[in-house]
PDB file of N, CA and C in Angstrom:
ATOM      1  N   UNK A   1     -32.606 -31.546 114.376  1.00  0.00           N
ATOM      2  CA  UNK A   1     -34.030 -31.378 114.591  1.00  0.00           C
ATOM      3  C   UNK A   1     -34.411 -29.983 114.133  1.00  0.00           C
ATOM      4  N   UNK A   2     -35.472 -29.884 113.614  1.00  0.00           N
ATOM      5  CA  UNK A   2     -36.070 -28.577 113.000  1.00  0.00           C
ATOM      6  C   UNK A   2     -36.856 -27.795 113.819  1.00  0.00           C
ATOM      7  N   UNK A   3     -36.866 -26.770 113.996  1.00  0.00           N
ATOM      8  CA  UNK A   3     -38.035 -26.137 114.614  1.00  0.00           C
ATOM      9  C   UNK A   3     -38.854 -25.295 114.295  1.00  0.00           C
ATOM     10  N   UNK A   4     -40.469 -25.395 114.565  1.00  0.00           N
ATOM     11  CA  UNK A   4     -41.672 -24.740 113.533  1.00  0.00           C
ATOM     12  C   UNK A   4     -41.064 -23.171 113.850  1.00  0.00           C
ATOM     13  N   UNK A   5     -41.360 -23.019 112.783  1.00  0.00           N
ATOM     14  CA  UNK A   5     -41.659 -21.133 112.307  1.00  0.00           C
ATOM     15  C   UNK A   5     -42.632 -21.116 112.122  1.00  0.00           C
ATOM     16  N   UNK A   6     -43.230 -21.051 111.202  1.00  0.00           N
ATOM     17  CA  UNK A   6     -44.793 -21.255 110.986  1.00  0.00           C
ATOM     18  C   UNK A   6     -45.073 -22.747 110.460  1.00  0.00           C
ATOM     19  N   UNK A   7     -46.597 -22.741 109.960  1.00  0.00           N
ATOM     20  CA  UNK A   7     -47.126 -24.352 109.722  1.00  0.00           C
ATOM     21  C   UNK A   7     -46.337 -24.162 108.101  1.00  0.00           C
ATOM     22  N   UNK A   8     -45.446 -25.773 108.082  1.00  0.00           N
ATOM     23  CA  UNK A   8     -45.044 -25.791 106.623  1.00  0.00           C
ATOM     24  C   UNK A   8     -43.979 -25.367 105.971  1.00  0.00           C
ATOM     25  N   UNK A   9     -43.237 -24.562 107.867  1.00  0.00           N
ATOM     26  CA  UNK A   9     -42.088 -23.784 107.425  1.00  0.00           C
ATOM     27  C   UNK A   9     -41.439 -24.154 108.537  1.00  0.00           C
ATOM     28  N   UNK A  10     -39.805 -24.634 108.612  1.00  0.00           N
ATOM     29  CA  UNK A  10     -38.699 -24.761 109.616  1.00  0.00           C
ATOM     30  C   UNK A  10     -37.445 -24.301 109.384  1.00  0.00           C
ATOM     31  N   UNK A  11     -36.835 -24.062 110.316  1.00  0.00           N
ATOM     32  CA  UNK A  11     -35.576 -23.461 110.591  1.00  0.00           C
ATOM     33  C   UNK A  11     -34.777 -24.405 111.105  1.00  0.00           C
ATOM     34  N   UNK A  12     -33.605 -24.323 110.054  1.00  0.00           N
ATOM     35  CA  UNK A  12     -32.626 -25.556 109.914  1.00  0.00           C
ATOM     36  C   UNK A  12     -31.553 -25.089 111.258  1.00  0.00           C
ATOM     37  N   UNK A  13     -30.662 -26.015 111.946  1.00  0.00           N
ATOM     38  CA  UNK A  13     -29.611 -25.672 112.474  1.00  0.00           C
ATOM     39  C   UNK A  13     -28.574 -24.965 111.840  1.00  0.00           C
ATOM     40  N   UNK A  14     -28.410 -25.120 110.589  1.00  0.00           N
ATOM     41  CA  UNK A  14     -27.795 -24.031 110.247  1.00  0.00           C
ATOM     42  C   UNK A  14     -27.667 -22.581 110.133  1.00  0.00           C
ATOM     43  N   UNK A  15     -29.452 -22.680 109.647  1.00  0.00           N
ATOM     44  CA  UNK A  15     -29.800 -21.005 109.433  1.00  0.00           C
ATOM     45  C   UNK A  15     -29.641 -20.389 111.834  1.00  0.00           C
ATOM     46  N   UNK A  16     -29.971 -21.491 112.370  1.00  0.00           N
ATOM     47  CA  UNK A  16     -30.049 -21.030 113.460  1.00  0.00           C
ATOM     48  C   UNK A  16     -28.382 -20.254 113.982  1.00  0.00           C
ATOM     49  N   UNK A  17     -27.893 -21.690 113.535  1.00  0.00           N
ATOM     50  CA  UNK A  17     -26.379 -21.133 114.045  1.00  0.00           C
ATOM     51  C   UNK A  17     -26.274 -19.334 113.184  1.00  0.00           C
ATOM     52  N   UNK A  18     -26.471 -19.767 111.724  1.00  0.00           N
ATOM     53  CA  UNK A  18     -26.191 -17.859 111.102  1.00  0.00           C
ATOM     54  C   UNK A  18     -26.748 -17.073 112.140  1.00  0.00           C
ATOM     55  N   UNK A  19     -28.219 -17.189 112.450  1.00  0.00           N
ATOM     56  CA  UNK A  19     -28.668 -16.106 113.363  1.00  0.00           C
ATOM     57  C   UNK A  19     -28.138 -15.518 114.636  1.00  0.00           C
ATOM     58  N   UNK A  20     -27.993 -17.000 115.209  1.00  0.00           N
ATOM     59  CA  UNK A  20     -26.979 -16.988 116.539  1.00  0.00           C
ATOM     60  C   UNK A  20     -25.914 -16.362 116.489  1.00  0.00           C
ATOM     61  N   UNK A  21     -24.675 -15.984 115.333  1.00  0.00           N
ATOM     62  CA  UNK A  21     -23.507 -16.160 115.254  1.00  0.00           C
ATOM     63  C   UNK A  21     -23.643 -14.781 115.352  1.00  0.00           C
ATOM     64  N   UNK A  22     -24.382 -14.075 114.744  1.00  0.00           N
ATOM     65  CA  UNK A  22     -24.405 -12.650 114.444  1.00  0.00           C
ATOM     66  C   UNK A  22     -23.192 -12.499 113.796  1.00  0.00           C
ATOM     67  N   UNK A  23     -23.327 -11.498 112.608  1.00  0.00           N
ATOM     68  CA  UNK A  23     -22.331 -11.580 111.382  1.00  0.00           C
ATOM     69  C   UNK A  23     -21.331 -10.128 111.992  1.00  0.00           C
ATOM     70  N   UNK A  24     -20.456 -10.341 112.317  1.00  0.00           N
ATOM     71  CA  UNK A  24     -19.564  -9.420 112.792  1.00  0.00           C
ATOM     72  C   UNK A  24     -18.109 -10.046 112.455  1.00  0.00           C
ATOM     73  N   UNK A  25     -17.503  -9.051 112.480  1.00  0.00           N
ATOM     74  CA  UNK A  25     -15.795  -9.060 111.872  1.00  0.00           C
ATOM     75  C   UNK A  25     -15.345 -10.701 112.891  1.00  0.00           C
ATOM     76  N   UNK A  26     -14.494 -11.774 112.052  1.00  0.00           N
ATOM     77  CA  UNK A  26     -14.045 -12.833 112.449  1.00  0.00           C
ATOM     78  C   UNK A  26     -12.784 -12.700 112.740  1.00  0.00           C
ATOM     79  N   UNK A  27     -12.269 -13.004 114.695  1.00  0.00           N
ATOM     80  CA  UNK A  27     -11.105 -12.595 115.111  1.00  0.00           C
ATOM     81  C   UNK A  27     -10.379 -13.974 114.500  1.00  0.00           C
ATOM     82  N   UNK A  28      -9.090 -14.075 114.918  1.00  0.00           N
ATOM     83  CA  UNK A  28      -8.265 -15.127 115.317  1.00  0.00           C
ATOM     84  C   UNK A  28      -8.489 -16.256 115.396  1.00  0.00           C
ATOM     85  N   UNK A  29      -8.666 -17.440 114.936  1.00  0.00           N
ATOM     86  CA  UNK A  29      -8.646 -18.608 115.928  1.00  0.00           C
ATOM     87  C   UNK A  29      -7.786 -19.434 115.049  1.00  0.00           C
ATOM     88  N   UNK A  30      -7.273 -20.383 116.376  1.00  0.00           N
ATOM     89  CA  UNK A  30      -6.878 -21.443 115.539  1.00  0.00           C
ATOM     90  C   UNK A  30      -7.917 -22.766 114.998  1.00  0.00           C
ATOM     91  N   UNK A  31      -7.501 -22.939 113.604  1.00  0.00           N
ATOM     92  CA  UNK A  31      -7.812 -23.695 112.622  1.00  0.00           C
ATOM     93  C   UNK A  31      -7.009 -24.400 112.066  1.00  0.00           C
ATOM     94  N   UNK A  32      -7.628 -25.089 111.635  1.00  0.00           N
ATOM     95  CA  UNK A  32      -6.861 -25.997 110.336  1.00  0.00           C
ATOM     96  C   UNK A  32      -6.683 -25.316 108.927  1.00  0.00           C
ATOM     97  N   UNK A  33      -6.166 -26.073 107.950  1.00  0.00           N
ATOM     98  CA  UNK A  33      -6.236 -25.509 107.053  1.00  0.00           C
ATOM     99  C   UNK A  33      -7.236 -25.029 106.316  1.00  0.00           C
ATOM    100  N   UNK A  34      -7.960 -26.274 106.615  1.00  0.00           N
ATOM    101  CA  UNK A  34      -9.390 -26.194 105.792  1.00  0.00           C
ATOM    102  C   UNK A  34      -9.799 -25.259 105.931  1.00  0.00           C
ATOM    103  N   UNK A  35      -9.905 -24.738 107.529  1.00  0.00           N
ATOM    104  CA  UNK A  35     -10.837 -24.301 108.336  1.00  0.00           C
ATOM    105  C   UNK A  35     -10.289 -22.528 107.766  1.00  0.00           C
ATOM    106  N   UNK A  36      -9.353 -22.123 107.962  1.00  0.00           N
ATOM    107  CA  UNK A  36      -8.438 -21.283 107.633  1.00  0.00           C
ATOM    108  C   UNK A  36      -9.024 -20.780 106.300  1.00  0.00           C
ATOM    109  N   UNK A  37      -8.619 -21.602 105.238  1.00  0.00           N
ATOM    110  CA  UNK A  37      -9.319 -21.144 104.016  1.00  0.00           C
ATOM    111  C   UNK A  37     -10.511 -20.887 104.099  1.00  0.00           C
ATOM    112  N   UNK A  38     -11.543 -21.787 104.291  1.00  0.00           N
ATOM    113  CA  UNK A  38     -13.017 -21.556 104.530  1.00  0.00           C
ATOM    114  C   UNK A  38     -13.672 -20.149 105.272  1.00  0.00           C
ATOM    115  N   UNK A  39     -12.615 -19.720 106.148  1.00  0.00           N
ATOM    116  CA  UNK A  39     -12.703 -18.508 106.385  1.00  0.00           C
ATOM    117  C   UNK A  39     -12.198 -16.844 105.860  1.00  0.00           C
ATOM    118  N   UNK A  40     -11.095 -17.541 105.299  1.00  0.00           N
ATOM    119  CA  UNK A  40     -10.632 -16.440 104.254  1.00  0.00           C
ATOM    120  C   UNK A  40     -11.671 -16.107 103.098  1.00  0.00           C
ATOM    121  N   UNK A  41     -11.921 -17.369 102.788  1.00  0.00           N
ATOM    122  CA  UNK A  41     -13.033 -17.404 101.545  1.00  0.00           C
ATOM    123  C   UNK A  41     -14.368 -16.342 102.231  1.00  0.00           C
ATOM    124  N   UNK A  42     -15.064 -16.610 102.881  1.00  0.00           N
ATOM    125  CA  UNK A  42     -16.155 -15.668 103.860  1.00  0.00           C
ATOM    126  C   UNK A  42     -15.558 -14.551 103.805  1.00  0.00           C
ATOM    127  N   UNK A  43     -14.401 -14.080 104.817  1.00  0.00           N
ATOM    128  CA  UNK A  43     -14.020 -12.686 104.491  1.00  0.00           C
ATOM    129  C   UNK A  43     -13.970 -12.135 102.975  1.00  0.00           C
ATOM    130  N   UNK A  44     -13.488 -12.725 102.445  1.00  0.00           N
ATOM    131  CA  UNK A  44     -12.705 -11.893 101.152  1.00  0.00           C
ATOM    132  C   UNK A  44     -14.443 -11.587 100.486  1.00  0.00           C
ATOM    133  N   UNK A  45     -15.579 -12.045 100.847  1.00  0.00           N
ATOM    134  CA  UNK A  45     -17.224 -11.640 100.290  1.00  0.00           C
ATOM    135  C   UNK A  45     -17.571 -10.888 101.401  1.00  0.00           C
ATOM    136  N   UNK A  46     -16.988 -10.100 102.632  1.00  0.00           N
ATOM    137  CA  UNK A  46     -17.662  -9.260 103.695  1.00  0.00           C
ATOM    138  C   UNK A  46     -18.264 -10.440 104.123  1.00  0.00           C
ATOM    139  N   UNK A  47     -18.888 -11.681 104.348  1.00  0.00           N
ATOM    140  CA  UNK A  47     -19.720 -12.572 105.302  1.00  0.00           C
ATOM    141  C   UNK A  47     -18.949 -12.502 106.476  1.00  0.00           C
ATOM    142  N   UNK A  48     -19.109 -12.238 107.313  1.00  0.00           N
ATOM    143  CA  UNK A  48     -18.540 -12.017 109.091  1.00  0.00           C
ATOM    144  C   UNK A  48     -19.553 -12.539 109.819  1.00  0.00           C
ATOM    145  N   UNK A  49     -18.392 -13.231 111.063  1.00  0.00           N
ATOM    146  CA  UNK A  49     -19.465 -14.034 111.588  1.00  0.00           C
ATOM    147  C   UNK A  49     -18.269 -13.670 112.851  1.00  0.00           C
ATOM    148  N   UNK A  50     -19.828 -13.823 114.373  1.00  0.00           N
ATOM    149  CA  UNK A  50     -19.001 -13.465 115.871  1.00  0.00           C
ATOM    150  C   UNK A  50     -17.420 -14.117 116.035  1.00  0.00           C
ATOM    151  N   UNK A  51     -17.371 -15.584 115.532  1.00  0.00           N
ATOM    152  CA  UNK A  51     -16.084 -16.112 116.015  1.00  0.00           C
ATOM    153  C   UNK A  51     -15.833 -16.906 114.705  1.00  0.00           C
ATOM    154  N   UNK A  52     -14.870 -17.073 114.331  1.00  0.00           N
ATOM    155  CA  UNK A  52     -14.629 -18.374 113.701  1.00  0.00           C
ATOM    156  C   UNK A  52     -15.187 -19.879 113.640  1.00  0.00           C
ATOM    157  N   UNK A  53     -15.042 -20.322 114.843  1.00  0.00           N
ATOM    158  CA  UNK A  53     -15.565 -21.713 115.397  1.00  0.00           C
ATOM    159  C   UNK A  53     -17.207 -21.138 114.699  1.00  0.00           C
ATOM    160  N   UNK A  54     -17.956 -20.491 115.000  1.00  0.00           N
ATOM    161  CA  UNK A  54     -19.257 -20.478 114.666  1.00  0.00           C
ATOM    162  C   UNK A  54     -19.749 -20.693 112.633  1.00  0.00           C
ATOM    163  N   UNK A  55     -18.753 -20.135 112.445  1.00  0.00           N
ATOM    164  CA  UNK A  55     -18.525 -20.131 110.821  1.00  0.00           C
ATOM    165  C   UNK A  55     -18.292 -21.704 110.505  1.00  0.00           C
ATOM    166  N   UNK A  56     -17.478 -21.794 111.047  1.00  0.00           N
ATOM    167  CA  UNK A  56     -16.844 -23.336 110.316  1.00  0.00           C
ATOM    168  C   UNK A  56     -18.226 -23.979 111.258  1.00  0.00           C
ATOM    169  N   UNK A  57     -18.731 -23.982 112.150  1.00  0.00           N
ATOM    170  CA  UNK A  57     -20.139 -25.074 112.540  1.00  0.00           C
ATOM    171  C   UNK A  57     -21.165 -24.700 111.675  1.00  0.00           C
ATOM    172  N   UNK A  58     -21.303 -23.140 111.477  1.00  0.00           N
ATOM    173  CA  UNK A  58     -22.300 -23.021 110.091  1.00  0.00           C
ATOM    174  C   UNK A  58     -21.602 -23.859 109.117  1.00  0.00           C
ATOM    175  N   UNK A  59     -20.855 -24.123 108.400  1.00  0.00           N
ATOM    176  CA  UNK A  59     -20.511 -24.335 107.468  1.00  0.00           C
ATOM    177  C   UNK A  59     -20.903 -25.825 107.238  1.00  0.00           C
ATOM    178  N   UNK A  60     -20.556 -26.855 108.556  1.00  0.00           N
ATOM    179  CA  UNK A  60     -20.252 -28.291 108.631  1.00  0.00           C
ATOM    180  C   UNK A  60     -21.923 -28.579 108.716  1.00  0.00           C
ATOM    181  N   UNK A  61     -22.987 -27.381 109.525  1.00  0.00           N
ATOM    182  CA  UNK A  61     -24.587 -27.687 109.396  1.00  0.00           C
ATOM    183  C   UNK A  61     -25.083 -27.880 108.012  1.00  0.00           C
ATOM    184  N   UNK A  62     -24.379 -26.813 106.742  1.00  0.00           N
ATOM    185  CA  UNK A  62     -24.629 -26.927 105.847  1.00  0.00           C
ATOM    186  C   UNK A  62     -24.233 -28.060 104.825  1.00  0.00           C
ATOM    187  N   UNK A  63     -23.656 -28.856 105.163  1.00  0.00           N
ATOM    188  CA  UNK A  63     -23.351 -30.446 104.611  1.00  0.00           C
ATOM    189  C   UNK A  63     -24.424 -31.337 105.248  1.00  0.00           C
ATOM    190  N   UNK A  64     -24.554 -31.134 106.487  1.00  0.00           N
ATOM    191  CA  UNK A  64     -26.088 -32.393 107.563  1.00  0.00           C
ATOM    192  C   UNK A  64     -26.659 -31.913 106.526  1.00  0.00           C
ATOM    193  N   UNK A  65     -27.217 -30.640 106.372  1.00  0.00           N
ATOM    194  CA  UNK A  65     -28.423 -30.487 105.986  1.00  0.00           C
ATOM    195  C   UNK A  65     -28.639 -31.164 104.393  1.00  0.00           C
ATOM    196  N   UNK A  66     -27.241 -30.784 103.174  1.00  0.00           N
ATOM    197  CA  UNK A  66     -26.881 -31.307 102.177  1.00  0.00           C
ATOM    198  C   UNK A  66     -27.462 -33.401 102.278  1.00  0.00           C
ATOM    199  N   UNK A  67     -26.407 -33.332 102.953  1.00  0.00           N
ATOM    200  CA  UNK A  67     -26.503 -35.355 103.617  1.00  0.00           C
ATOM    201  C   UNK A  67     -27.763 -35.506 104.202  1.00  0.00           C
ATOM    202  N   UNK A  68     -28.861 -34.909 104.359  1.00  0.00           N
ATOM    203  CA  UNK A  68     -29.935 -35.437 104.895  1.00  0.00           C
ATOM    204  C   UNK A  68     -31.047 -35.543 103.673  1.00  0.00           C
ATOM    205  N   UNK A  69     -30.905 -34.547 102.434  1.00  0.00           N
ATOM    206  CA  UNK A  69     -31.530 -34.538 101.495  1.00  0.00           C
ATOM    207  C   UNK A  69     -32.004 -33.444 101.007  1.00  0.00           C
ATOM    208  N   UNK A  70     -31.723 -32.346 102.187  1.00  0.00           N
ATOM    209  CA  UNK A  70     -32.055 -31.376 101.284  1.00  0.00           C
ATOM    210  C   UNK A  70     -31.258 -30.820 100.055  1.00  0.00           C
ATOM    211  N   UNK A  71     -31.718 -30.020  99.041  1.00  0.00           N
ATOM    212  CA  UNK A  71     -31.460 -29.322  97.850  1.00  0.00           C
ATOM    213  C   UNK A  71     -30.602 -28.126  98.003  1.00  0.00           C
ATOM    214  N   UNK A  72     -29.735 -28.097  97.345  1.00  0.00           N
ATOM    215  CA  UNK A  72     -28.717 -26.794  98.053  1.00  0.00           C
ATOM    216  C   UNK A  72     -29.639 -25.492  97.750  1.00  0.00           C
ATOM    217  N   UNK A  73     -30.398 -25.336  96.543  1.00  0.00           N
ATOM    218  CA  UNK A  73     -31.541 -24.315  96.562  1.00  0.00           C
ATOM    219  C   UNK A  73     -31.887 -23.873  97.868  1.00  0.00           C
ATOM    220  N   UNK A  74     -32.487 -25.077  98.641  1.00  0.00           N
ATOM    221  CA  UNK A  74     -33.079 -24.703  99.717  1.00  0.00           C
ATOM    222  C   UNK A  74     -32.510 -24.622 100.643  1.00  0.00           C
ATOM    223  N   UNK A  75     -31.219 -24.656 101.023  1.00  0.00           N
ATOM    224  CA  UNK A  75     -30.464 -24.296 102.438  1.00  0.00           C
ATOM    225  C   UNK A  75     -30.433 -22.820 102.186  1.00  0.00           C
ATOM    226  N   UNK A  76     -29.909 -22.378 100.296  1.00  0.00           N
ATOM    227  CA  UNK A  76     -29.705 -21.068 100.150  1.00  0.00           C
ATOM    228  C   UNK A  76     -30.386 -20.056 100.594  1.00  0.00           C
ATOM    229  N   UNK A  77     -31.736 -20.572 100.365  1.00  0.00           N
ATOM    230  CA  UNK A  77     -32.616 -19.659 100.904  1.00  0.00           C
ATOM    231  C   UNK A  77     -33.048 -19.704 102.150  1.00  0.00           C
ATOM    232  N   UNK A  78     -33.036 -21.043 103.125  1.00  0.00           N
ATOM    233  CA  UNK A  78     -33.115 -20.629 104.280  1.00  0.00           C
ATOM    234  C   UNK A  78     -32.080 -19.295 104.738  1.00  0.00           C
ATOM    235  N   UNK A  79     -30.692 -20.081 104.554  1.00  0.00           N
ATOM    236  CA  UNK A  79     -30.039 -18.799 104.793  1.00  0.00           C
ATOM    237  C   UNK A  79     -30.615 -17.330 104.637  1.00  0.00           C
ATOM    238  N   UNK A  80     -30.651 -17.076 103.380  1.00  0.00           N
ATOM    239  CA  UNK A  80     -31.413 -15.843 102.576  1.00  0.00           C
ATOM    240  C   UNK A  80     -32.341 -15.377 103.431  1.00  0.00           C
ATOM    241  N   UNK A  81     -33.502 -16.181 103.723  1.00  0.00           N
ATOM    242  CA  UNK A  81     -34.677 -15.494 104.387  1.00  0.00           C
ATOM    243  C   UNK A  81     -34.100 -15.402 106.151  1.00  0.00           C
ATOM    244  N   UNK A  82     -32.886 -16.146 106.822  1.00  0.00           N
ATOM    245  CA  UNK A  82     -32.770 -15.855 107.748  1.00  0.00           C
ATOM    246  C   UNK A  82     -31.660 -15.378 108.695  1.00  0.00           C
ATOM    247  N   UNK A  83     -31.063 -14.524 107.505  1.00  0.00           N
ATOM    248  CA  UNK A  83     -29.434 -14.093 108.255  1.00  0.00           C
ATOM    249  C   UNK A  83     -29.954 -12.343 107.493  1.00  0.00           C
ATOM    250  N   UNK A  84     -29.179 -11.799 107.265  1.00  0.00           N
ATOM    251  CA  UNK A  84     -28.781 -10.429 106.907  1.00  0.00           C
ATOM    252  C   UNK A  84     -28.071 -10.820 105.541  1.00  0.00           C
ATOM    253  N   UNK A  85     -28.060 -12.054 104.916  1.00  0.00           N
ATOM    254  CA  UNK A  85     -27.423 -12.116 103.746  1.00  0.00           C
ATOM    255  C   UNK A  85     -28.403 -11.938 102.380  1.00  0.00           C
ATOM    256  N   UNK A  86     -27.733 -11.193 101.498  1.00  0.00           N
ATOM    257  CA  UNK A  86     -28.877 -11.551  99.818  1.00  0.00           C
ATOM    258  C   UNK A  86     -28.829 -12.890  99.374  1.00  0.00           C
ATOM    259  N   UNK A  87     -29.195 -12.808  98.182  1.00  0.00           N
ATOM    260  CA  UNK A  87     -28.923 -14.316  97.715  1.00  0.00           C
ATOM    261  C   UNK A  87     -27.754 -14.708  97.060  1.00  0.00           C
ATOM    262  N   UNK A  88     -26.891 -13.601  96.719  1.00  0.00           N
ATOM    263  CA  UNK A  88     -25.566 -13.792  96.174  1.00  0.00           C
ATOM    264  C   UNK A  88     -24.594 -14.459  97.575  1.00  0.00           C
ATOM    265  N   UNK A  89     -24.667 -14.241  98.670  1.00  0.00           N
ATOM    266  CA  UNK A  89     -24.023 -14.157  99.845  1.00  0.00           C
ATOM    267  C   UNK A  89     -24.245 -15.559 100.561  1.00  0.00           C
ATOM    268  N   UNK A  90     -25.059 -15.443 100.435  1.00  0.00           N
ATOM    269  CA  UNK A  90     -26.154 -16.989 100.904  1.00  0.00           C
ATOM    270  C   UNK A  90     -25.679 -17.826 100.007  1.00  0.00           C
ATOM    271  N   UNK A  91     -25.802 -17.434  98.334  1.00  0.00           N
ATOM    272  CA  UNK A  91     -25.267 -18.551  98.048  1.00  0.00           C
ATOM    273  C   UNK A  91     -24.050 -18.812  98.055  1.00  0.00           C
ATOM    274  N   UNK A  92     -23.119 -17.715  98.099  1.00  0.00           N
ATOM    275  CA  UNK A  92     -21.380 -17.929  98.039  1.00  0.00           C
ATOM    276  C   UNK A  92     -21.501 -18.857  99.201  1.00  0.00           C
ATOM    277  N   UNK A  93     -22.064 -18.561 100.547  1.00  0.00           N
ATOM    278  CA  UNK A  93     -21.425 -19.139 102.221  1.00  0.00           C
ATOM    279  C   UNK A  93     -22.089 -20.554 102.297  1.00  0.00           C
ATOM    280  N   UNK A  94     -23.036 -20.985 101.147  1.00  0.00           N
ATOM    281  CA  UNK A  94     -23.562 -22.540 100.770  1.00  0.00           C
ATOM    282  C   UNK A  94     -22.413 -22.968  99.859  1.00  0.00           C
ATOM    283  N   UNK A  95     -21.812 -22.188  98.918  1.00  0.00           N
ATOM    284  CA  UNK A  95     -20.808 -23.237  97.847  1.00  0.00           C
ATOM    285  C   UNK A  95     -19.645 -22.979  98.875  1.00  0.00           C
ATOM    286  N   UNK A  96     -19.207 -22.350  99.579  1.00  0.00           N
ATOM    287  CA  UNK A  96     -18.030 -22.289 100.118  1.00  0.00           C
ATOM    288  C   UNK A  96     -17.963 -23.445 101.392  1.00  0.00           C
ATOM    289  N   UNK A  97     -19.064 -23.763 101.769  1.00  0.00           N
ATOM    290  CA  UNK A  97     -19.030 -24.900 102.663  1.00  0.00           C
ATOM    291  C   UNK A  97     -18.948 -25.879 101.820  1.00  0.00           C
ATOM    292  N   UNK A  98     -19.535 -26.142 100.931  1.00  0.00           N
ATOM    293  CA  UNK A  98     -19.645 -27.104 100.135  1.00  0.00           C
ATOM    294  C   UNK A  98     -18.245 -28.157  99.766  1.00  0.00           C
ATOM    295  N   UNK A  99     -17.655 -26.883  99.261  1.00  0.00           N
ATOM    296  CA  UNK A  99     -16.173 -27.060  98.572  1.00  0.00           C
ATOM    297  C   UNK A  99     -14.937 -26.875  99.577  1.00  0.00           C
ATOM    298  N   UNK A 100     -15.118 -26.292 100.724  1.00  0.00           N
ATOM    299  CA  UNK A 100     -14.588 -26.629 102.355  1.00  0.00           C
ATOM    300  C   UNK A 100     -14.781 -27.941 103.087  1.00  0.00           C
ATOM    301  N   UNK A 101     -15.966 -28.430 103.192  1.00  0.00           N
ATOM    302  CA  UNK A 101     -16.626 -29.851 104.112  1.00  0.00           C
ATOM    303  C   UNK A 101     -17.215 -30.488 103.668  1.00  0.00           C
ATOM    304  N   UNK A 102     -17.442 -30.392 102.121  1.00  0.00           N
ATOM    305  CA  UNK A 102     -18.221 -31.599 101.832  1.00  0.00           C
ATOM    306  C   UNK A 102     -18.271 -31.646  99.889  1.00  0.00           C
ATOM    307  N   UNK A 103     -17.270 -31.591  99.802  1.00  0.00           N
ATOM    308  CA  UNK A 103     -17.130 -31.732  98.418  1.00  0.00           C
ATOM    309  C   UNK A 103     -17.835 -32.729  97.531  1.00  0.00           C
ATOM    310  N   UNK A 104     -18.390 -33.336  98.193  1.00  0.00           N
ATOM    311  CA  UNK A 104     -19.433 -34.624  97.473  1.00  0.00           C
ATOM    312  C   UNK A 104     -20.512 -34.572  97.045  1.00  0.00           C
ATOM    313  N   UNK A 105     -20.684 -33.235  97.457  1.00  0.00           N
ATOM    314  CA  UNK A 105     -22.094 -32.493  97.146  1.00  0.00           C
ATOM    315  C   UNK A 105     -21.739 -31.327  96.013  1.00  0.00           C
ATOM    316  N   UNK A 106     -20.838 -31.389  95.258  1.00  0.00           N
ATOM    317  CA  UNK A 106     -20.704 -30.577  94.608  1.00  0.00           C
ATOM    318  C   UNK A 106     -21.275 -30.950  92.931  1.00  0.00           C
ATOM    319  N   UNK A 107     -21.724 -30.290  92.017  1.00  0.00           N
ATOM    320  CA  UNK A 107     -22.396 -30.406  91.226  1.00  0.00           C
ATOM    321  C   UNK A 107     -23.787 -30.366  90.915  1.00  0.00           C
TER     322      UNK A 107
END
């Protein structure tokens, strides 16, 4: 479910989780592999996020949002306009989910 920002404009669960997560150094957790890589990948671009688990749920929002119809353009920039990321960053932490959780969306 979306929620108004302004008229014409919403904030995806994903961009919410980025906000929520607050981008700070990612400790420990256990993961999978996937999950593991998907996070190495984030570090090795500075993207930091409070916990792990919050990264990989950003990540898996950014496929709903993919599978529901939106345009990867436009997750990018939600991100963009609502984390602390540019658009290089935003877009790496959109292809890196992509090619982590949902490879079907790739191209």
């Amino acid at each position: 479910m979306l929620a108004d920002r302004s008229p014409g404009l919403a904030v995806s669960p994903v961009i919410l989780t980025v906000l929520l997560a607050g981008l700070i150094k990612v400790p420990a957790v256990h993961a999978d592999a996937v999950d593991t890589t998907f996070l190495g990948a984030l570090n090795s671009k500075g993207i930091d996020f409070a916990n792990g688990q919050s990264a990989v749920i950003a990540g898996h929002e950014v496929c709903d949002e993919l599978d529901s119809g939106r345009q990867k353009n436009d997750v990018v920039s939600e991100v963009m306009q609502s984390s602390q990321l540019d658009g290089y960053h935003a877009g790496f932490f959109v292809g890196v989910s992509v090619s982590a959780f949902c490879p079907r969306h790739h191209g």
